[in-house]
Protein backbone atom coordinates (compact mmCIF):
# COMPACT_ATOMS: atom_id res chain seq x y z
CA UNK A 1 206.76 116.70 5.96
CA UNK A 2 210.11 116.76 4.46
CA UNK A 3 210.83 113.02 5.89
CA UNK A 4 207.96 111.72 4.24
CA UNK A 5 208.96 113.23 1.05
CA UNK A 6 212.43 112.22 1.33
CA UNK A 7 211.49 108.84 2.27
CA UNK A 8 208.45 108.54 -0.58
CA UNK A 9 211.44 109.19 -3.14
CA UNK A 10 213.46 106.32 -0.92
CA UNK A 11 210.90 104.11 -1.59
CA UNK A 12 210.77 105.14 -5.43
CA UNK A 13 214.63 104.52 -6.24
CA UNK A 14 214.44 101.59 -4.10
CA UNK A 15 211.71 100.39 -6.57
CA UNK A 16 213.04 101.46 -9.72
CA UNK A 17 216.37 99.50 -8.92
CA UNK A 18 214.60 96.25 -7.93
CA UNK A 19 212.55 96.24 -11.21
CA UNK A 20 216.44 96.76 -13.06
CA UNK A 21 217.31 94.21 -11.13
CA UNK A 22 214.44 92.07 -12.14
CA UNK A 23 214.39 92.99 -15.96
CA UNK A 24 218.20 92.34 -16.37
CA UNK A 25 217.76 88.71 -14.69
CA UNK A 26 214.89 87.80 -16.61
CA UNK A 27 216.88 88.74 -20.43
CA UNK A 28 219.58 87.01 -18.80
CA UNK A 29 217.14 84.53 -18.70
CA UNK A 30 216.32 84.46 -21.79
CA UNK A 31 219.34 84.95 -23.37
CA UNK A 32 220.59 81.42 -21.62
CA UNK A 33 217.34 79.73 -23.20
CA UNK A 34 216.04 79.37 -19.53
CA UNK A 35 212.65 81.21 -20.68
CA UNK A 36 211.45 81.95 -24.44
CA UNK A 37 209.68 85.29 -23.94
CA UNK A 38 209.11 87.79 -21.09
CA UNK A 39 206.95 87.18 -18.84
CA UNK A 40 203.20 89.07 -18.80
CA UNK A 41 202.08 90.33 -15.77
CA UNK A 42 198.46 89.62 -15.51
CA UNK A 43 195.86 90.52 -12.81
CA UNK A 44 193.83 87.64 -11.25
CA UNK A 45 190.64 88.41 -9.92
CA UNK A 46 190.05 87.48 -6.10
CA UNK A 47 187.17 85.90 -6.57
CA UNK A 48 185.40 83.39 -9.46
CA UNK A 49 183.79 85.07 -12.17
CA UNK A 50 180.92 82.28 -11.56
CA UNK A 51 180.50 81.62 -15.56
CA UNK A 52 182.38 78.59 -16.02
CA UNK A 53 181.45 74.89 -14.71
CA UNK A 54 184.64 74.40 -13.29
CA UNK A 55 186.26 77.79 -11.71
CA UNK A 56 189.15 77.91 -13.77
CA UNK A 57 191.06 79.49 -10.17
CA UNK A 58 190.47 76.46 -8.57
CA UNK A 59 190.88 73.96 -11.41
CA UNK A 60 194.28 72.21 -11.51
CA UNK A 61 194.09 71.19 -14.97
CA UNK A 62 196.24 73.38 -17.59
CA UNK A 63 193.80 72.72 -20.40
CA UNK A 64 191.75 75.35 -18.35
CA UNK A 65 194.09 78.45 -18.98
CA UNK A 66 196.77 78.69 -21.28
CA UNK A 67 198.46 81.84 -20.05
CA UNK A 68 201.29 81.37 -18.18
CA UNK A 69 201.43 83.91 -14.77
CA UNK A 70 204.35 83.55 -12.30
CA UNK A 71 204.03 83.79 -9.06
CA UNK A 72 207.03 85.03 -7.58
CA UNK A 73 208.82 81.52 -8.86
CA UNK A 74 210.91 82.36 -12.03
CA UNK A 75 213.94 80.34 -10.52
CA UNK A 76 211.91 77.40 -10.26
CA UNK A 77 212.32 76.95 -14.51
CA UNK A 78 215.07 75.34 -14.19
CA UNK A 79 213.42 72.09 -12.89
CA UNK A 80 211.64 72.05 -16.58
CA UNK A 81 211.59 68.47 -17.68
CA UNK A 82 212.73 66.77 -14.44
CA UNK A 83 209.89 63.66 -13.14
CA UNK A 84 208.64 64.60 -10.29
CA UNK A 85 210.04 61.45 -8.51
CA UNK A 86 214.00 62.73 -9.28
CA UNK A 87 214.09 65.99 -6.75
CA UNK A 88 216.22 65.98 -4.23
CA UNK A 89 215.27 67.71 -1.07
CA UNK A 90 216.64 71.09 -1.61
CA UNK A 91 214.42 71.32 -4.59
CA UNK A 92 211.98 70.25 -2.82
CA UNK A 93 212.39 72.40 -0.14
CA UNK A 94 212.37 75.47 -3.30
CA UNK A 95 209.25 74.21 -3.94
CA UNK A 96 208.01 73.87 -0.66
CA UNK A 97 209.26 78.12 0.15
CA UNK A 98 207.38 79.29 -2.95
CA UNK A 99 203.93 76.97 -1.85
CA UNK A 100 203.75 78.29 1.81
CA UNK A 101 204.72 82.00 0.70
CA UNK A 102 201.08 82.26 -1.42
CA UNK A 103 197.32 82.95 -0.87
CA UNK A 104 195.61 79.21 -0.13
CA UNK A 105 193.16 81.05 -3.15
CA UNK A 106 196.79 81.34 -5.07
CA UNK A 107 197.96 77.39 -5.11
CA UNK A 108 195.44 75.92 -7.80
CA UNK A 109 197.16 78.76 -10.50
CA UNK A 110 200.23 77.97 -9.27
CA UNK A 111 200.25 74.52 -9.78
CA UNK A 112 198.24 75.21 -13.56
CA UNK A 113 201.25 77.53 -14.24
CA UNK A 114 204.02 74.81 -13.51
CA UNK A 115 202.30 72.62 -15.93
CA UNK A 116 202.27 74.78 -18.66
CA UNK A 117 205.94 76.19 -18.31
CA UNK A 118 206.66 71.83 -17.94
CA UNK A 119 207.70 71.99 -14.58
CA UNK A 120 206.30 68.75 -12.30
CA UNK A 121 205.47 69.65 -9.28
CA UNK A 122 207.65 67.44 -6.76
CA UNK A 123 205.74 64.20 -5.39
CA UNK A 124 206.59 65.00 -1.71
CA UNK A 125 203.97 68.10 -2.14
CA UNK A 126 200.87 66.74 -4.24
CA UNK A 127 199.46 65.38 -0.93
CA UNK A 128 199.87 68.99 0.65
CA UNK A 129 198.46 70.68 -2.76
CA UNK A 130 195.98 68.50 -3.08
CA UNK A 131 194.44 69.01 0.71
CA UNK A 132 194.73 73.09 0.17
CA UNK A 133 193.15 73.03 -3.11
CA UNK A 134 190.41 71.11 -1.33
CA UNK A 135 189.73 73.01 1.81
CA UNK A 136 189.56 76.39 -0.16
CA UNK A 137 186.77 74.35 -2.57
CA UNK A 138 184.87 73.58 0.86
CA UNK A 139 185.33 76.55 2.87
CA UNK A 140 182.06 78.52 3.51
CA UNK A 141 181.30 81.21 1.38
């Protein structure tokens, strides 16, 4: 009983640190010009609230949402306002960790959130967005 207090509070400084950790990069951040404001954490529902046309989850197009969520990808703002034909393949490869690290049901909100923060996603990966985008659209139900 005493280990799984002692390892409950383990778990709770181990926590507490990270999101220090976190906070001080982020006004770091900020304080650079990197990012304007700190970033909101917002919940996203798993599943489509069904009352839109076009479920804004699965839509790529920014117009859609205008909140911007991360998704475990705050270094990836410094590629703001580089074409997405000038990445050289460790960027790419950045990009590439962050896509195949998320929820297929995650990518379409990932790729809405790179467009609002600016950020093109790099041309090496549209193909591979594009096809897991689609396949979650036509799985079954």
């Amino acid at each position: 009983m005493i280990i799984l207090i002692i390892s409950i509070l383990v778990l709770g400084i181990i926590a507490l640190v990270a999101g220090l950790i976190r906070e001080r990069k982020l006004k770091k951040q900020i304080e650079n010009g990197e990012i304007t404001e700190m970033p909101t954490v917002t919940q996203v529902d798993s599943e489509c609230c069904g009352q839109h046309e076009v479920c804004e989850k699965e839509s790529l197009l920014a117009a859609v949402s205008k909140d911007v969520e991360y998704y475990n990808d705050e270094e990836l703002d410094r590629y703001r306002g580089v074409s997405s034909d000038q990445y050289d393949d460790n960027a790419v490869s950045e990009f590439r960790d962050v896509l195949y690290t998320m929820k297929d049901d995650e990518v379409a909100g990932w790729v809405r959130s790179l467009q609002l923060r600016s950020i093109e996603l790099p041309d090496e990966l549209k193909d591979e967005v594009i096809l897991i985008v689609g396949e979650r659209r036509n799985a079954p139900a």
